[in-house]
Protein backbone atom coordinates (compact mmCIF):
# COMPACT_ATOMS: atom_id res chain seq x y z
CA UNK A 1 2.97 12.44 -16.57
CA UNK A 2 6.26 12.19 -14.43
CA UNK A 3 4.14 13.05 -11.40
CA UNK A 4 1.84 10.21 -11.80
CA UNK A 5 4.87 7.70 -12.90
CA UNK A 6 6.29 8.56 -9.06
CA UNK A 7 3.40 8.14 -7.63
CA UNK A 8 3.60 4.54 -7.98
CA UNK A 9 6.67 4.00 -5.97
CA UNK A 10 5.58 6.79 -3.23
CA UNK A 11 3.18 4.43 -2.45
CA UNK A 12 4.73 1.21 -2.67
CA UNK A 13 7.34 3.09 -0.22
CA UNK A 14 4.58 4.34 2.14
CA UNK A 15 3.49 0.75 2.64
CA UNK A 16 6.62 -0.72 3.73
CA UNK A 17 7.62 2.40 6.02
CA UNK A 18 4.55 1.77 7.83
CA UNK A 19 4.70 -1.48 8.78
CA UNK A 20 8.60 -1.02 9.55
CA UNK A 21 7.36 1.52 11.86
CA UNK A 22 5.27 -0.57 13.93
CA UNK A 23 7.51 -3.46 14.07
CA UNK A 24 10.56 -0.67 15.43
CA UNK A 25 8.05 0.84 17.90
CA UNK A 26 7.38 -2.86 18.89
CA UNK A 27 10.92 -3.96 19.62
CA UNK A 28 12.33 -0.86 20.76
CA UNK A 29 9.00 -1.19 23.23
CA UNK A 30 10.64 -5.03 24.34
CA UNK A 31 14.14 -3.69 24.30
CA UNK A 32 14.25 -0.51 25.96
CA UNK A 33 11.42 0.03 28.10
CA UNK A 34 11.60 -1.64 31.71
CA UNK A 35 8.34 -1.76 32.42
CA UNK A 36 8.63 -4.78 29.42
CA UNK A 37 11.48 -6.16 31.37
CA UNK A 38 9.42 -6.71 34.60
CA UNK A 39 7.39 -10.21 34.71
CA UNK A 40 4.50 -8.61 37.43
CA UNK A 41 1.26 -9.25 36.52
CA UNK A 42 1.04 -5.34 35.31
CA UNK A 43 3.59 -5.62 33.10
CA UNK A 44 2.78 -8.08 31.69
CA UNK A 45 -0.95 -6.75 30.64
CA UNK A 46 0.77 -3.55 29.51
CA UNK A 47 2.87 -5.58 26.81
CA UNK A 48 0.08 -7.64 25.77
CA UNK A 49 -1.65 -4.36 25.59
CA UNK A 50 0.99 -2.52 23.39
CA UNK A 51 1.79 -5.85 21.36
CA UNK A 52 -2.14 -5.80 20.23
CA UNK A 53 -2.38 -1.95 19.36
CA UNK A 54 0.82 -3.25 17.30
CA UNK A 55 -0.64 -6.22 15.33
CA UNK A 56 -3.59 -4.23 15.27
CA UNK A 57 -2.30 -0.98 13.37
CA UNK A 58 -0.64 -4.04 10.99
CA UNK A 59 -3.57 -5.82 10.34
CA UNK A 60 -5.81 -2.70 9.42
CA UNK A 61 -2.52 -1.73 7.59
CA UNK A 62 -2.59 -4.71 5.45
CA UNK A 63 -6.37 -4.84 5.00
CA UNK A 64 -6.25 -0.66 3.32
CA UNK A 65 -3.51 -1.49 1.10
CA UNK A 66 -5.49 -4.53 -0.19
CA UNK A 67 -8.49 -2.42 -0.46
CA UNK A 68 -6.77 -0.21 -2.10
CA UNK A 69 -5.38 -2.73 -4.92
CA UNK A 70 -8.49 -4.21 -5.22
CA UNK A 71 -9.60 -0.97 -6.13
CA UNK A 72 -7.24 -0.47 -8.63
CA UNK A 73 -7.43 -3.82 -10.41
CA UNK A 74 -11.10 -3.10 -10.27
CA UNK A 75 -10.80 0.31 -12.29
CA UNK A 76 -7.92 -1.14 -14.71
CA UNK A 77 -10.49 -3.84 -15.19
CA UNK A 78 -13.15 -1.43 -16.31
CA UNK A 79 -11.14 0.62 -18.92
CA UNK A 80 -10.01 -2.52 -20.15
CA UNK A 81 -13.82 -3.73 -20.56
CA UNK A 82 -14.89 -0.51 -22.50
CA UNK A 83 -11.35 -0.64 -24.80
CA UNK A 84 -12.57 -4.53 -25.54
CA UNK A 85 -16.37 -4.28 -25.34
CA UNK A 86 -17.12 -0.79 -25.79
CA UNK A 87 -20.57 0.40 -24.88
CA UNK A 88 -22.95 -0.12 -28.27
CA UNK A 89 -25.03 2.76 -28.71
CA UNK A 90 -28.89 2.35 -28.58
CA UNK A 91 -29.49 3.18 -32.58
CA UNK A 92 -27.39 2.23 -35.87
CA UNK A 93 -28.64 2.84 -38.79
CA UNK A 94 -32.43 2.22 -38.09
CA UNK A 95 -31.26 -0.62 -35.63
CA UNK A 96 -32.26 -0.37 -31.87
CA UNK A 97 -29.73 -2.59 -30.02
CA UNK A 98 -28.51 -3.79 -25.94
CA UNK A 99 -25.81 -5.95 -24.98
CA UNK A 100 -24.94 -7.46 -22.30
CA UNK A 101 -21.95 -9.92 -20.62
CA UNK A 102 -21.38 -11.84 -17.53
CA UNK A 103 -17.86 -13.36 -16.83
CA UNK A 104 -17.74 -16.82 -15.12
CA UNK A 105 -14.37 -15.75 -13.32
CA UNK A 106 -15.54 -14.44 -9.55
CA UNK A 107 -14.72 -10.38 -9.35
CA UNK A 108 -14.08 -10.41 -13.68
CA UNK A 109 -15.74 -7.88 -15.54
CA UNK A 110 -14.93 -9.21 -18.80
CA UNK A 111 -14.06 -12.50 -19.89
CA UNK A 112 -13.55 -14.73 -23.77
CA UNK A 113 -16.70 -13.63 -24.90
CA UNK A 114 -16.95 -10.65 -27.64
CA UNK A 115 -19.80 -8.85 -29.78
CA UNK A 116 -19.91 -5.47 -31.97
CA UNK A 117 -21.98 -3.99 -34.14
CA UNK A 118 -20.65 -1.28 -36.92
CA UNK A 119 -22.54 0.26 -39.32
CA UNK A 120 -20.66 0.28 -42.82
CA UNK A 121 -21.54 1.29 -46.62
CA UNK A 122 -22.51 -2.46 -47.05
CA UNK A 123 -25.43 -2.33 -44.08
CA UNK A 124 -24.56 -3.10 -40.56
CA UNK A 125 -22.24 -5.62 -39.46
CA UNK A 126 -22.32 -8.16 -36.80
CA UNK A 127 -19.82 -10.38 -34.74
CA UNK A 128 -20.91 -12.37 -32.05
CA UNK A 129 -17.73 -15.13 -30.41
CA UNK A 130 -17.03 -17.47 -28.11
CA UNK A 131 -13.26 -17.88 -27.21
CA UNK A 132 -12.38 -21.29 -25.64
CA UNK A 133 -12.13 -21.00 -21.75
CA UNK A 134 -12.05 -17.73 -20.07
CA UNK A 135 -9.38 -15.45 -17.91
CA UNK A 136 -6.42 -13.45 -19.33
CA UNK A 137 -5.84 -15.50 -22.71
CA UNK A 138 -9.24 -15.90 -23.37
CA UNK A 139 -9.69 -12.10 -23.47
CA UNK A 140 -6.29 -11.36 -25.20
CA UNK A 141 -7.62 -13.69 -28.12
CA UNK A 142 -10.79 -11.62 -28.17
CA UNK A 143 -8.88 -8.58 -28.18
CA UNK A 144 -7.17 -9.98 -31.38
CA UNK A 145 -10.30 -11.25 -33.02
CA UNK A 146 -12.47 -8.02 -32.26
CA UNK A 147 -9.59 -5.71 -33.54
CA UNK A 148 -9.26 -7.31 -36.82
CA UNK A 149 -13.48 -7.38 -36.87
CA UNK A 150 -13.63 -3.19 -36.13
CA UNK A 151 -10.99 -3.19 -38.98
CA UNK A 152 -11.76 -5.35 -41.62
CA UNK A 153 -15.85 -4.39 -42.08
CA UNK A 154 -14.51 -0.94 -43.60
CA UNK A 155 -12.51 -2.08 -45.92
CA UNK A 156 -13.71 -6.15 -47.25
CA UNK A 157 -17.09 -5.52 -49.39
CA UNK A 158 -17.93 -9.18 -49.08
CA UNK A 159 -18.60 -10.99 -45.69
CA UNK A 160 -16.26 -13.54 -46.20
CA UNK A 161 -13.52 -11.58 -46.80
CA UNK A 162 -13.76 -10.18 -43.13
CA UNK A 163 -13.69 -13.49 -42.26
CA UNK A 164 -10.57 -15.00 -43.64
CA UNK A 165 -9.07 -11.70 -41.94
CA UNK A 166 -10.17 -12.61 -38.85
CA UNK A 167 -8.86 -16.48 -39.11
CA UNK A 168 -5.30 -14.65 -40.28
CA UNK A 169 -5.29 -12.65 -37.12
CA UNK A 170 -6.59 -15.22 -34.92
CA UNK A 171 -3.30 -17.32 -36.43
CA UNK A 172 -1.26 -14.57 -35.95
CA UNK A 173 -1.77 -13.98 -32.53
CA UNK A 174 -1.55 -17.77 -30.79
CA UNK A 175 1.76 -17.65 -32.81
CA UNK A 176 2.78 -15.06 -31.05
CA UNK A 177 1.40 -15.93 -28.10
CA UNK A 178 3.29 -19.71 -28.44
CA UNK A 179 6.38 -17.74 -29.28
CA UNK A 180 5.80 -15.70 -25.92
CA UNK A 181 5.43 -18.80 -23.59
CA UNK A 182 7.99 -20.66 -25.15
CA UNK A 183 10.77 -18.51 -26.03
CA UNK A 184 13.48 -21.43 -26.23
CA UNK A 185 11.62 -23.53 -27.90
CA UNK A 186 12.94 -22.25 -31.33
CA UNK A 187 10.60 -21.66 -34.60
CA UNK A 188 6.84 -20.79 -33.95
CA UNK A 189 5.05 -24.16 -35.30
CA UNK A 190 2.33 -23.79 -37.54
CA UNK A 191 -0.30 -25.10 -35.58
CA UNK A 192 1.13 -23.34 -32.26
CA UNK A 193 -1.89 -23.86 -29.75
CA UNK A 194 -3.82 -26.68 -31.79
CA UNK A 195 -6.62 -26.68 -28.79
CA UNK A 196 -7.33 -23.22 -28.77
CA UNK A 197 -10.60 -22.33 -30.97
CA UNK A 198 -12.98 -19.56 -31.38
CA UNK A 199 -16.85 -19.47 -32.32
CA UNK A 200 -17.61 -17.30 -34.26
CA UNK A 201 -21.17 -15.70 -35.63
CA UNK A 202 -21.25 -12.75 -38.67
CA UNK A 203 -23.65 -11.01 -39.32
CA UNK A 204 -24.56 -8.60 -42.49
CA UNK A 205 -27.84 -6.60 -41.89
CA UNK A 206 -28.39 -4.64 -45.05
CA UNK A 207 -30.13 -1.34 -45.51
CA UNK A 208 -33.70 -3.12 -47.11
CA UNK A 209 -33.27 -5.80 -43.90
CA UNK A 210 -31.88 -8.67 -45.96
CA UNK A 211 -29.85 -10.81 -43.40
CA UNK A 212 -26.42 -12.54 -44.30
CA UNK A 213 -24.30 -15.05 -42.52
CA UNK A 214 -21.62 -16.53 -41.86
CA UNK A 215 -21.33 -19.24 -39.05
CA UNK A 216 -18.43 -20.91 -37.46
CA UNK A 217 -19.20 -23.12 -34.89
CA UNK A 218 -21.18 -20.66 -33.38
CA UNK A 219 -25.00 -21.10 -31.83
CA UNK A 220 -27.05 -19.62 -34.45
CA UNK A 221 -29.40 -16.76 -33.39
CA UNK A 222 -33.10 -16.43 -32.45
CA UNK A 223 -35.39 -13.92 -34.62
CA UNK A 224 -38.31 -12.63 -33.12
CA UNK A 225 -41.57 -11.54 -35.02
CA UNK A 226 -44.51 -10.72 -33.05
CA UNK A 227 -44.73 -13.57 -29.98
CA UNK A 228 -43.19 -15.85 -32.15
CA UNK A 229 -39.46 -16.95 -31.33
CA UNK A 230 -37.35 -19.24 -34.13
CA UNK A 231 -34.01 -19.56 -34.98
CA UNK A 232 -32.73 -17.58 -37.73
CA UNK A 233 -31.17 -20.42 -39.62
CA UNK A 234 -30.86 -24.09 -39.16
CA UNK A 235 -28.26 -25.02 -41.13
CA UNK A 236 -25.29 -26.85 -40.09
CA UNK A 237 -22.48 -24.20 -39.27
CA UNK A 238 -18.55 -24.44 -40.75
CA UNK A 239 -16.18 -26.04 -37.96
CA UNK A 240 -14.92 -23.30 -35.23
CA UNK A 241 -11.74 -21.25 -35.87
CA UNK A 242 -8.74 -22.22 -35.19
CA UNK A 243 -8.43 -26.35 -35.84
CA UNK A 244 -9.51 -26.38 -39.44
CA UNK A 245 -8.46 -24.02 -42.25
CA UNK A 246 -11.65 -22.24 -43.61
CA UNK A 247 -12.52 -23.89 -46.96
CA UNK A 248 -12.16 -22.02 -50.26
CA UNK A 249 -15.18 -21.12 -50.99
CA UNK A 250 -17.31 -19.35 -48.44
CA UNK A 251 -20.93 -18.06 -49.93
CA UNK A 252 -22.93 -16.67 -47.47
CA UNK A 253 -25.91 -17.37 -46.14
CA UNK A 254 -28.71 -15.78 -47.17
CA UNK A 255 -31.01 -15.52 -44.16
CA UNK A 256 -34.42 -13.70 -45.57
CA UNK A 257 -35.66 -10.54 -44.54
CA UNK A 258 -35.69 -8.59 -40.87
CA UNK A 259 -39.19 -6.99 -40.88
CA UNK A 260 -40.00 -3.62 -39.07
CA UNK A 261 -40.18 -4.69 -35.77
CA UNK A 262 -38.63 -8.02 -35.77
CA UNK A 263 -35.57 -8.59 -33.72
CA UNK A 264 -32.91 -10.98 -33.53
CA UNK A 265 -31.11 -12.46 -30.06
CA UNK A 266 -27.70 -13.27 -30.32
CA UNK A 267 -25.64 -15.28 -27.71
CA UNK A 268 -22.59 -17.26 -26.99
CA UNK A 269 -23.13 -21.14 -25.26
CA UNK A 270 -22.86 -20.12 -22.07
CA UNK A 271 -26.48 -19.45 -22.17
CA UNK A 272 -28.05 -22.15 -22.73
CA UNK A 273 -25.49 -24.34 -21.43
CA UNK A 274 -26.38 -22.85 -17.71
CA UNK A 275 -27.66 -25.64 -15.84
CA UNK A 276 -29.73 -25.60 -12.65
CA UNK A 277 -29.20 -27.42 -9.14
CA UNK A 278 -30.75 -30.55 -11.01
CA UNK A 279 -28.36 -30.17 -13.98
CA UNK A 280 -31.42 -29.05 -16.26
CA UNK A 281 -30.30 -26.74 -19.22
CA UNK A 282 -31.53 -23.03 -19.29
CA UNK A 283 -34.35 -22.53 -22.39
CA UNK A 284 -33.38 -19.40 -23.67
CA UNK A 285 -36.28 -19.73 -26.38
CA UNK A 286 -38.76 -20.15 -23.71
CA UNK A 287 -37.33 -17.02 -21.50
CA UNK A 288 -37.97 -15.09 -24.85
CA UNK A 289 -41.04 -16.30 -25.65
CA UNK A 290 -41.98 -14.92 -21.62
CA UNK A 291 -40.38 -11.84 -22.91
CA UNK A 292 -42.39 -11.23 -25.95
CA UNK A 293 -45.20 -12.43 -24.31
CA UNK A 294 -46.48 -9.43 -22.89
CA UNK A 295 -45.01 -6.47 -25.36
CA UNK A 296 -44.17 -7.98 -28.70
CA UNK A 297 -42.15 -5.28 -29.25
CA UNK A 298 -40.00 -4.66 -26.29
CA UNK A 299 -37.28 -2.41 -26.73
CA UNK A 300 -33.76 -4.58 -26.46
CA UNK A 301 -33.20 -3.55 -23.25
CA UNK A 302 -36.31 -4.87 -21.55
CA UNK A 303 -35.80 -8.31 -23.37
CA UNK A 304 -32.11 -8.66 -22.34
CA UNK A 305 -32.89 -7.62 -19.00
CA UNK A 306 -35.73 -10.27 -18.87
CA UNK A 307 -33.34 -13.19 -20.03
CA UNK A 308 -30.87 -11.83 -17.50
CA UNK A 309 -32.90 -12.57 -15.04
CA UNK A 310 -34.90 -15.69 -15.32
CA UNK A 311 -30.96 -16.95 -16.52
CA UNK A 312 -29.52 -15.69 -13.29
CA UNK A 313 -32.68 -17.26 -11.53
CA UNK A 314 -32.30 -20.56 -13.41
CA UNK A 315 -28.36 -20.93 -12.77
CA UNK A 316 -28.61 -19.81 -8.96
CA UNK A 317 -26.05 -17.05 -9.52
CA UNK A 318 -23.29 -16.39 -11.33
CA UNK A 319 -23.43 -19.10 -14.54
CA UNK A 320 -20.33 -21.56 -15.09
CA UNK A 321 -19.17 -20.08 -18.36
CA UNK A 322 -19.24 -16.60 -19.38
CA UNK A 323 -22.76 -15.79 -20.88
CA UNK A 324 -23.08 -12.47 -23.31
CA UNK A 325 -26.27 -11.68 -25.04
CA UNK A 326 -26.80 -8.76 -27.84
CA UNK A 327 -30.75 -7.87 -29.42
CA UNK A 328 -31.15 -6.14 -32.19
CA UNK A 329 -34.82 -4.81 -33.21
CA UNK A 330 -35.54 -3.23 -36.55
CA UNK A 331 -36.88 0.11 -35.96
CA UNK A 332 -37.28 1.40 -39.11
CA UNK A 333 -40.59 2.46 -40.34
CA UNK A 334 -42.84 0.08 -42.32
CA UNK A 335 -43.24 0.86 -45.84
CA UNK A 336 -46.72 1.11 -47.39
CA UNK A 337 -47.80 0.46 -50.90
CA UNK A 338 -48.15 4.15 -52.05
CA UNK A 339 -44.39 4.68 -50.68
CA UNK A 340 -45.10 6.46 -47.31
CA UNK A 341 -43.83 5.54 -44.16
CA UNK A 342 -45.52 4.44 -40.94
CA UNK A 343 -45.07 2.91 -37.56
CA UNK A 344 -43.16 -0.21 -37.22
CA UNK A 345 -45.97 -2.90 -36.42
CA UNK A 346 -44.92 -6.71 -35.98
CA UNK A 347 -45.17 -8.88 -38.94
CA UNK A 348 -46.32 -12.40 -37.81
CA UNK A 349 -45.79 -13.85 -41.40
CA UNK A 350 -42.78 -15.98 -40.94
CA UNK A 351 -42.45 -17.40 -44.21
CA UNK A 352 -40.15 -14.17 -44.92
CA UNK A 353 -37.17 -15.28 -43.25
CA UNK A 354 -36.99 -19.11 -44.93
């Protein structure tokens, strides 16, 4: 531990020694040598000829230790993307699963948006958000709002319980955040960052595939069953968190059945809010019906790597807000009358999930 502590400083040391170096060799070169005191034509190449070499050596200088730190924001970057979004496996609990996100912020690897997916003794859990804006406070409110998520699942029974945890925490931390910007300014108010919200999306997938939600603000998600692509729920969602305190009663919704086979496509606004050169919105319901189309049961990561695509295609790059998708397909087997199990086969009978 000490030896990586110094070797920090080493390094900060090495690159000012080196460019002190060049600069003495420089001088001492105008000062001392009388070749660089003679104006001949000669001369006068041979400085010009040791002065390049010189700004050179600096410029190469300057362009490693850049390299170098870009390097290392790059690798601090990634630990901090797997602390914050830590790779999902492929299974839980009968549940085949992908994720994906895409940060609007050029050379970011993470950015507001946040997903998980924990399997608990009440089924498997859910969060898909959407924190206002994107950079470094974005992601330390996600970091707040997914640590309270990992945390509460375990130990609330009922879905809304996790969720008036995560409003607490959400509180808790733009107080503290307020308190950090503005030490002077006395008393945290109550309402310290009144313009900072977060969508939010819970889910409760139980163990018989009865779906439960919870929806603030958030877009809700689509299901699909067979080639057919709907939205889970219309209903109209509560107000984001943050602005508004969450009311006092909070039932959940009950959002029918996941078949065997069905899946269901969660994502933050930044996906269909990417617009083309001719300002056109991206249809994320038509790139998973193209999905679907050909293998109504894709595994997850073939249909997030479809929507990827035709979104990256659509938006001509890089989207304007961060985008992050998550599918989850029921692989457990189906069922049958006499109580054996088989194959998960699609189930094209939507009037299950209404």
């Amino acid at each position: 531990m000490i030896r990586i502590k110094a070797g920090v400083p080493r390094r900060a040391t090495l690159s000012l020694v080196l460019p002190t170096v060049w600069g003495a060799v420089a001088v001492t070169y105008k000062l001392v040598c009388p070749l660089a005191q003679q104006d001949g034509f000669g001369a006068r190449v041979v400085t010009s000829a040791v002065f390049f070499v010189v700004g050179t050596g600096l410029i190469l200088h300057v362009r490693q230790t850049l390299l170098r730190e870009l390097r290392q924001a790059r690798r601090v970057a990634g630990a901090a993307q797997s602390v914050l979004l830590r790779p999902l496996p492929p299974r839980i609990e009968g549940l085949n699963l992908a994720a994906a996100q895409l940060s609007a912020d050029r050379g970011a690897t993470i950015g507001g948006d946040l997903y998980e997916v924990v399997a608990t003794e009440q089924g498997v859990r859910v969060v898909m958000g959407d924190v206002r804006g994107h950079g470094l406070a974005a992601i330390g409110t996600a970091a707040a709002v997914l640590g309270s998520f990992r945390e509460a699942v375990h130990e609330e029974s009922e879905l809304d319980g996790v969720l008036r945890r995560l409003e607490r925490a959400l509180a808790r931390h733009l107080r503290e955040r307020s308190r950090a910007e503005h030490p002077s300014a006395g008393p945290a108010p109550a309402n310290p960052v009144a313009e900072e919200f977060v969508t939010l999306l819970l889910l409760e997938i139980c163990r018989d595939g009865e779906v439960r939600a919870l929806n603030c603000g958030h877009p809700w998600p689509y299901l699909l069953s067979g080639t057919r692509v709907d939205l889970l729920a219309r209903a109209d969602p509560l107000p984001p968190l943050g602005p508004f305190p969450l009311p006092s009663e909070l039932p959940a919704l009950h959002c029918g059945h996941l078949q065997p086979g069905e899946a269901l496509v969660l994502c933050t606004d930044g996906v269909e809010d990417a617009r083309d050169s001719r300002g056109r919105f991206f249809s994320l319901s038509e790139a998973l019906s193209q999905a679907v189309h050909a293998n109504p049961i894709a595994p997850p990561q073939v249909v997030l790597g479809s929507v990827f695509t035709a979104l990256l295609r659509h938006a001509g790059g890089t989207p304007a807000d961060d985008v992050a998708l998550l599918v989850l397909r029921n692989g457990r087997p189906v069922r049958h009358a006499s109580g054996t199990a088989g194959p998960a086969t699609t189930n094209q009978q939507s009037t299950t999930h209404r």
